[in-house]
C-alpha atoms as a PDB file:
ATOM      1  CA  UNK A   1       0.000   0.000   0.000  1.00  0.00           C
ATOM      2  CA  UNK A   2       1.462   3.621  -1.104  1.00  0.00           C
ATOM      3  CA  UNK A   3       0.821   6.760   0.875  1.00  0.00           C
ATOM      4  CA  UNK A   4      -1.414   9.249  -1.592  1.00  0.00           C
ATOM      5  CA  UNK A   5      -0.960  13.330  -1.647  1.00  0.00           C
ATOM      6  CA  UNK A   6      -4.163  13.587  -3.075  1.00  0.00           C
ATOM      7  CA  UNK A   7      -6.962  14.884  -0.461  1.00  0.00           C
ATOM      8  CA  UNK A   8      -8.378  12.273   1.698  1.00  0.00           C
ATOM      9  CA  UNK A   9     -11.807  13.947   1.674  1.00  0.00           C
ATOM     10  CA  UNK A  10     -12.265  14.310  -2.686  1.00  0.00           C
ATOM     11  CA  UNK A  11      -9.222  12.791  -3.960  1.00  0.00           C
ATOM     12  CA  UNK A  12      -8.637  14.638  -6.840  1.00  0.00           C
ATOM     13  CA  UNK A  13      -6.197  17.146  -5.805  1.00  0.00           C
ATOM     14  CA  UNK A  14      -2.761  17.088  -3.777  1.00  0.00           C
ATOM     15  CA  UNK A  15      -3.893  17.929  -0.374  1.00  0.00           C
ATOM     16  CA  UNK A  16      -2.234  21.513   0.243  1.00  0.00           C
ATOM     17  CA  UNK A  17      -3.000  24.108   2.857  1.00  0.00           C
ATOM     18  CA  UNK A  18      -5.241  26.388  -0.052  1.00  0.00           C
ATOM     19  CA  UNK A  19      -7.175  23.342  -0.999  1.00  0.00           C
ATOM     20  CA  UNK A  20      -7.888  21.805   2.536  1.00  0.00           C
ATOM     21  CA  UNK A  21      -9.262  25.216   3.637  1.00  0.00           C
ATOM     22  CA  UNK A  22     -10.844  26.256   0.537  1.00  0.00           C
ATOM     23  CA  UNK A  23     -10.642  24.723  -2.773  1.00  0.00           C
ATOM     24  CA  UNK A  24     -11.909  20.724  -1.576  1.00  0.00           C
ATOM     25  CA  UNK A  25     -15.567  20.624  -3.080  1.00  0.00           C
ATOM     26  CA  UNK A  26     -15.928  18.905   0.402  1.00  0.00           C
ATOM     27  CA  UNK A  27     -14.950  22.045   1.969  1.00  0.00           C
ATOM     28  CA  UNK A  28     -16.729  24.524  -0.464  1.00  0.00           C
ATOM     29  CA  UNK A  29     -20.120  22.381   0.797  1.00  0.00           C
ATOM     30  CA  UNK A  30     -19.196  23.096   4.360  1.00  0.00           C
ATOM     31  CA  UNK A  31     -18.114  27.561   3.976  1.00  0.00           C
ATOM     32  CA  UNK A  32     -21.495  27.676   2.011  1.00  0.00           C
ATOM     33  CA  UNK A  33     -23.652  25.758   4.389  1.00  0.00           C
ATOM     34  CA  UNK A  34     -22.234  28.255   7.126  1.00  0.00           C
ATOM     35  CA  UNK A  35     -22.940  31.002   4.901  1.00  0.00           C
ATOM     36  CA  UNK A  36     -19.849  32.080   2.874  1.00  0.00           C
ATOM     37  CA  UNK A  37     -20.326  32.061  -0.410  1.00  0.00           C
ATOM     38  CA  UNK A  38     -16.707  31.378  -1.839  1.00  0.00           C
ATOM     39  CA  UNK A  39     -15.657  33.767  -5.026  1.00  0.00           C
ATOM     40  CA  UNK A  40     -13.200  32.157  -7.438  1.00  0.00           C
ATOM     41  CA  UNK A  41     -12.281  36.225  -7.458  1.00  0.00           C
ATOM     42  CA  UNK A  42     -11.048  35.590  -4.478  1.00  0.00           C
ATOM     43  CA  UNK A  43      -8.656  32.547  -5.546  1.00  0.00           C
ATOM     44  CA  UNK A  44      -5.906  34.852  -6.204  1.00  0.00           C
ATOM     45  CA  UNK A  45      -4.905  35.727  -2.899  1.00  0.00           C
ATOM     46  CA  UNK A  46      -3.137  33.884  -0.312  1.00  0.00           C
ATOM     47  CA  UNK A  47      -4.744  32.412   2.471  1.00  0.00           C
ATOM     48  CA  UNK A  48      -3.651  34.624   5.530  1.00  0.00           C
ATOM     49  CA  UNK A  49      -5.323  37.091   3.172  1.00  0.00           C
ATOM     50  CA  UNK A  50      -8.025  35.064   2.239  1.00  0.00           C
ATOM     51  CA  UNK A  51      -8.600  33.947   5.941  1.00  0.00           C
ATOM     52  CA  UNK A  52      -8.706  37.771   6.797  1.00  0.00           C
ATOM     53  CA  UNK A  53     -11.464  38.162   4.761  1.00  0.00           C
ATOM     54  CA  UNK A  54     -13.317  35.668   5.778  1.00  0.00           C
ATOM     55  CA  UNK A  55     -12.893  36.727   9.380  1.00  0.00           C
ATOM     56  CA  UNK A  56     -14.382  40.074   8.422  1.00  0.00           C
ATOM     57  CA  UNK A  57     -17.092  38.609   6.908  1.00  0.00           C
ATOM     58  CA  UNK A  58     -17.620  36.628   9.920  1.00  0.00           C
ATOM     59  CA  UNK A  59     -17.820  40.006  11.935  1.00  0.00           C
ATOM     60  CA  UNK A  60     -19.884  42.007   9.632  1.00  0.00           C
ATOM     61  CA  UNK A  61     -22.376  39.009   9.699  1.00  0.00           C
ATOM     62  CA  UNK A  62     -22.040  39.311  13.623  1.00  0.00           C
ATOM     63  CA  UNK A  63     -22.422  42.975  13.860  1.00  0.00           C
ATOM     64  CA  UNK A  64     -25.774  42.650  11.974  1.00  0.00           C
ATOM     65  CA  UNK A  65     -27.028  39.495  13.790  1.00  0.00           C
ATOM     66  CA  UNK A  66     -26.548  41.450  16.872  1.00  0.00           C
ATOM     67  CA  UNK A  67     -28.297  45.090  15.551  1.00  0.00           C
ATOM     68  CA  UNK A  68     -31.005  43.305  14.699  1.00  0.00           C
ATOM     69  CA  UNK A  69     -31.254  41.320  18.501  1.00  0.00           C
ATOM     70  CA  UNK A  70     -31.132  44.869  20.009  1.00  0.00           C
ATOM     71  CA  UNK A  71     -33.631  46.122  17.609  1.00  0.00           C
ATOM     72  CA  UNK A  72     -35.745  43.144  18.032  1.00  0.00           C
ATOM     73  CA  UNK A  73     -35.389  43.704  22.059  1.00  0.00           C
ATOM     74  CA  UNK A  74     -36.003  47.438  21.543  1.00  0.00           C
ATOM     75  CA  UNK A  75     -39.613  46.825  19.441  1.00  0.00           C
ATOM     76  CA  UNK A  76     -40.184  44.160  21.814  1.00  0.00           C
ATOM     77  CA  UNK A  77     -39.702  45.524  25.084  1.00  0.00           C
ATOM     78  CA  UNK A  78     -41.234  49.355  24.003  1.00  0.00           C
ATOM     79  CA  UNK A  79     -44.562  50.112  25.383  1.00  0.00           C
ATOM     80  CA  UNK A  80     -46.991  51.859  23.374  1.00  0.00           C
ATOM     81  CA  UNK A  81     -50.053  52.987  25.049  1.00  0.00           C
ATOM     82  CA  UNK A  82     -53.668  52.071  23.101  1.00  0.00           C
ATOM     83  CA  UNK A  83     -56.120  54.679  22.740  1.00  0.00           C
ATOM     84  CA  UNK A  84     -58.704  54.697  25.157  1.00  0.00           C
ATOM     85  CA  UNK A  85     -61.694  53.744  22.771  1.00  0.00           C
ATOM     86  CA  UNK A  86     -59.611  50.743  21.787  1.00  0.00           C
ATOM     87  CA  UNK A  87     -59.468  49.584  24.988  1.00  0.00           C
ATOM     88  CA  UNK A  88     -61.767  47.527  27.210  1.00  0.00           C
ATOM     89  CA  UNK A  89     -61.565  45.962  30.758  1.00  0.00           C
ATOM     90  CA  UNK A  90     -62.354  42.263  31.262  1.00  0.00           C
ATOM     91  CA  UNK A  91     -63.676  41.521  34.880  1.00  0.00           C
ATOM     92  CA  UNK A  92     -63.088  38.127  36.245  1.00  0.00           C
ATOM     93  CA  UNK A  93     -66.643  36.659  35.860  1.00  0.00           C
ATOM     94  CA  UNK A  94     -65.586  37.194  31.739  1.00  0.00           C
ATOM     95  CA  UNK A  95     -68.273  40.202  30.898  1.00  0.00           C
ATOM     96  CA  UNK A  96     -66.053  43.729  29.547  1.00  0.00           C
ATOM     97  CA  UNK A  97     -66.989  46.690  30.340  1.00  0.00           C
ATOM     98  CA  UNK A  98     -66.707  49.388  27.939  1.00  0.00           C
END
């Protein structure tokens, strides 16, 4: 039995750093299911710089998840009082009075 280069996960490339992280079709599955949608624009650069960007991605995506929690909590927790005519009181025995 001979050791292989090629990826263990698709075995049809050598298995380097660029195509572990990003260039596998195995891999490609797994950044898209988690919501990065891979460029080949961005196949050019090296992967410290490629890495970078995905990190910022990662924190934009962050930044919004977490305006729109406060937001969210904001509508949620704000108090806005009905007008009177829309407004009735139910007494315990089930009859409102208007």
């Amino acid at each position: 039995m001979t050791e292989s280069d090629l990826c263990p996960r698709c075995g049809l490339e050598p298995e380097t750093l660029d195509h572990c992280f990003r260039f596998c079709p195995k891999v490609k599955i797994i950044w898209r299911s988690l919501g990065f949608g891979l460029s080949d624009t961005d196949s050019h650069l090296t992967l410290p710089c490629w890495l970078r960007l995905i990190q910022r991605e990662a924190n934009s995506v962050a930044d919004s998840m977490a305006k729109e929690a406060a937001m969210a909590q904001h509508d949620y927790l704000e108090w806005i009082v009905p007008q009177p005519s829309l407004v009735s009181l139910i007494r315990m025995d089930s009859s409102v009075l208007p």
